[in-house]
C-alpha atoms as a PDB file:
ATOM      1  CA  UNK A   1     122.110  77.397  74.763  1.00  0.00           C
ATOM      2  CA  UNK A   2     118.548  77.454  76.241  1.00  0.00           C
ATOM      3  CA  UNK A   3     120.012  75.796  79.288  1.00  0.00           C
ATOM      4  CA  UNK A   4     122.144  78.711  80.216  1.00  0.00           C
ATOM      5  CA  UNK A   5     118.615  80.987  80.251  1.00  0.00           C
ATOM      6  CA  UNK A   6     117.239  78.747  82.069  1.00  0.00           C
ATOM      7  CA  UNK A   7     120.323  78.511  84.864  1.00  0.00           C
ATOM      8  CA  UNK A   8     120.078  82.802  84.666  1.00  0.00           C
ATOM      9  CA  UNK A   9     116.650  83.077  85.162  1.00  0.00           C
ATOM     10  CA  UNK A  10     116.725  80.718  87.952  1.00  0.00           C
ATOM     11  CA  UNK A  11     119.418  82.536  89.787  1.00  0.00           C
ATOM     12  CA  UNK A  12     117.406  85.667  89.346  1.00  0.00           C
ATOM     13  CA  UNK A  13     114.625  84.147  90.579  1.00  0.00           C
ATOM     14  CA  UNK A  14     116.489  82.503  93.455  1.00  0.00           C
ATOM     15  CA  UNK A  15     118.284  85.444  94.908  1.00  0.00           C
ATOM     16  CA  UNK A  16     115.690  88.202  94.653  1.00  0.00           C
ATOM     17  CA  UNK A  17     112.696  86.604  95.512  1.00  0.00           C
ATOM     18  CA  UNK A  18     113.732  85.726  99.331  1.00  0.00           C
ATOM     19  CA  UNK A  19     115.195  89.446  99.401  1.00  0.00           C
ATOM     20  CA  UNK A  20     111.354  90.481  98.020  1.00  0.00           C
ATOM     21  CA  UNK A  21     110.181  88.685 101.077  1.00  0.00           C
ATOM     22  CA  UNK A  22     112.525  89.882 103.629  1.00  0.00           C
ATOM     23  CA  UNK A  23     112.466  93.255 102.830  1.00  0.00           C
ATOM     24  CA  UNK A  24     108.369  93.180 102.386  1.00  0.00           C
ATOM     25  CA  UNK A  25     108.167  92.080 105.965  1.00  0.00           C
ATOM     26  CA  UNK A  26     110.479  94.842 106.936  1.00  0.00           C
ATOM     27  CA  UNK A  27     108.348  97.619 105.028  1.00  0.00           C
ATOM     28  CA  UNK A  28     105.154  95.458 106.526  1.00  0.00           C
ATOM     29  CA  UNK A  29     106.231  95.876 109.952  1.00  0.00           C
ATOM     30  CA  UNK A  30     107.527  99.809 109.617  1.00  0.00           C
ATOM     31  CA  UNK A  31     104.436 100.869 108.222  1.00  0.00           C
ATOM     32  CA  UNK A  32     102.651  99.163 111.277  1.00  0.00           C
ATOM     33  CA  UNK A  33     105.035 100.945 113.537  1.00  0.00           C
ATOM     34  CA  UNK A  34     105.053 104.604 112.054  1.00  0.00           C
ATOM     35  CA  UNK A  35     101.053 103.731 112.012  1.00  0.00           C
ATOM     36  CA  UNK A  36     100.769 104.941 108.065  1.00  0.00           C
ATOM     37  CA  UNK A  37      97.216 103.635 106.455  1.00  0.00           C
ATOM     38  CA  UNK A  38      97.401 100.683 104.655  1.00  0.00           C
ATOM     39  CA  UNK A  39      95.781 100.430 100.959  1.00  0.00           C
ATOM     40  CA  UNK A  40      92.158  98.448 100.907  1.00  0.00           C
ATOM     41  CA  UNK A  41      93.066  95.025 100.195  1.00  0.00           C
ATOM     42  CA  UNK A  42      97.253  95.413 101.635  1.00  0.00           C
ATOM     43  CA  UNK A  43      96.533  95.498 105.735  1.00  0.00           C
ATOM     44  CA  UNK A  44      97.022  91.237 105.684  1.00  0.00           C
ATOM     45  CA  UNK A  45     100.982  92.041 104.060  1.00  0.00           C
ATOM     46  CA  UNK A  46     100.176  89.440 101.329  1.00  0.00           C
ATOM     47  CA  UNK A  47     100.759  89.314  97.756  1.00  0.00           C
ATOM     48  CA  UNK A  48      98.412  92.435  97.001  1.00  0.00           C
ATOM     49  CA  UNK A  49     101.203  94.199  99.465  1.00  0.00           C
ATOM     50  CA  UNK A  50     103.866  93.019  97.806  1.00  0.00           C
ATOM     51  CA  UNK A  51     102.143  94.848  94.221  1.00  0.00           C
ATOM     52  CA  UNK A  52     101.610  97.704  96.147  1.00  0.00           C
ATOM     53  CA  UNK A  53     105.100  98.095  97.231  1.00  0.00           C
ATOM     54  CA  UNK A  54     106.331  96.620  93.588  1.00  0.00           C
ATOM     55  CA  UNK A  55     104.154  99.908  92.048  1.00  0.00           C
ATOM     56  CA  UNK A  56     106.021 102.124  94.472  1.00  0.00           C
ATOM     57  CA  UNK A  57     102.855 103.113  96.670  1.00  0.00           C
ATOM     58  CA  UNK A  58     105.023 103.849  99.358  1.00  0.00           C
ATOM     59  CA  UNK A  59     106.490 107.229  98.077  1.00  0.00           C
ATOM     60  CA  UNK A  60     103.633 108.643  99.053  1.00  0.00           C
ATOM     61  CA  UNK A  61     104.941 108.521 102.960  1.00  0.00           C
ATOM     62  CA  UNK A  62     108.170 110.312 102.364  1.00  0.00           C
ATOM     63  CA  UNK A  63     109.697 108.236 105.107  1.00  0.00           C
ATOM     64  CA  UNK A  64     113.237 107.513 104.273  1.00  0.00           C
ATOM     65  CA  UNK A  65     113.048 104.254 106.696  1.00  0.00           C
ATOM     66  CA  UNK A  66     110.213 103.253 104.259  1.00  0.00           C
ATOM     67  CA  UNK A  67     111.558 103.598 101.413  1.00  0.00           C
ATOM     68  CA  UNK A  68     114.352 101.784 101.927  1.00  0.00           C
ATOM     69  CA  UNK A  69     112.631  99.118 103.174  1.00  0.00           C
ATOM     70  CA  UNK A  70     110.044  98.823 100.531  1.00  0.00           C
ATOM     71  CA  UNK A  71     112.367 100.577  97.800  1.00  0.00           C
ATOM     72  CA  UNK A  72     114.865  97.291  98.086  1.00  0.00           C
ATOM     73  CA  UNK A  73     111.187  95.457  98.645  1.00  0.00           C
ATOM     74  CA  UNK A  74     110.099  96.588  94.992  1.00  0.00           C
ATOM     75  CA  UNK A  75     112.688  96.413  92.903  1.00  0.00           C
ATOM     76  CA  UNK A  76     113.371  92.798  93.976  1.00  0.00           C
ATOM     77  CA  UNK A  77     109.544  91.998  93.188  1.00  0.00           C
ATOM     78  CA  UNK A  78     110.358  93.145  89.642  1.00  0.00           C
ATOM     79  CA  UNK A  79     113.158  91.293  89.218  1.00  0.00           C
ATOM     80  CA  UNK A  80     111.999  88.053  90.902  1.00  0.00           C
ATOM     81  CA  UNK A  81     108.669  88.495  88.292  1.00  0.00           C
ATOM     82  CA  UNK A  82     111.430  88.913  85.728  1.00  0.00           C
ATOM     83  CA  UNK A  83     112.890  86.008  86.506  1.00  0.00           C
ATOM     84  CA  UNK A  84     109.870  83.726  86.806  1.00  0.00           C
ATOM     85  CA  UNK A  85     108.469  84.636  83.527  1.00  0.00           C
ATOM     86  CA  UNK A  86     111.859  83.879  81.936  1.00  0.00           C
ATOM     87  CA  UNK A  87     112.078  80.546  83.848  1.00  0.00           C
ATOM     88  CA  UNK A  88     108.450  80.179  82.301  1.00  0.00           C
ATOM     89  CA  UNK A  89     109.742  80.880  79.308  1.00  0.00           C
ATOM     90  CA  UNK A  90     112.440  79.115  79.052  1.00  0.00           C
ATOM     91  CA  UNK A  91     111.192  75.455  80.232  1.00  0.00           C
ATOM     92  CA  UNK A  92     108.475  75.923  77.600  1.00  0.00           C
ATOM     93  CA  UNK A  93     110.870  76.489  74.527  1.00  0.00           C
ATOM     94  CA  UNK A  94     113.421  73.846  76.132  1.00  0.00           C
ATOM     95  CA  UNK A  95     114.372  70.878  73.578  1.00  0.00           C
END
């Protein structure tokens, strides 16, 4: 039965993180070109970027290009963090 968690929270993990990514660089590279301010510690587009977006900083632009950028961005970060602490959780209780 744990096997089948495991399998899930792989897929989860599998699908949304590359979306995560992809749609970060997106929301990276539209703030740059609308020229909005970047948080202290965000301007490299790391993972402190990717929390930003994942704690929906973005709102605060009101750009609808943004937000669906780093909208999509965000809620894949939560589910790919999902999905890794499952993963976590499963390989550790695994018989």
């Amino acid at each position: 039965m744990n096997s089948i968690w495991l399998f899930l929270f792989l897929g989860l993990t599998g699908s949304a993180g590359p979306g995560h990514f992809g749609f970060r660089v997106l929301a990276y590279r539209h703030q740059l070109d609308k020229k909005y301010g970047f948080e202290s510690g965000t301007e490299d587009g790391g993972m402190s970027y990717s929390w930003w977006l994942m704690c929906f900083g973005f709102r605060k632009f009101k750009d609808s290009g943004m937000n669906l950028f780093a909208g999509n961005a965000a809620v894949m970060g939560w589910i790919t963090l999902l999905g890794i602490i499952g993963t976590a959780i499963a390989i550790t209780f695994k018989n």
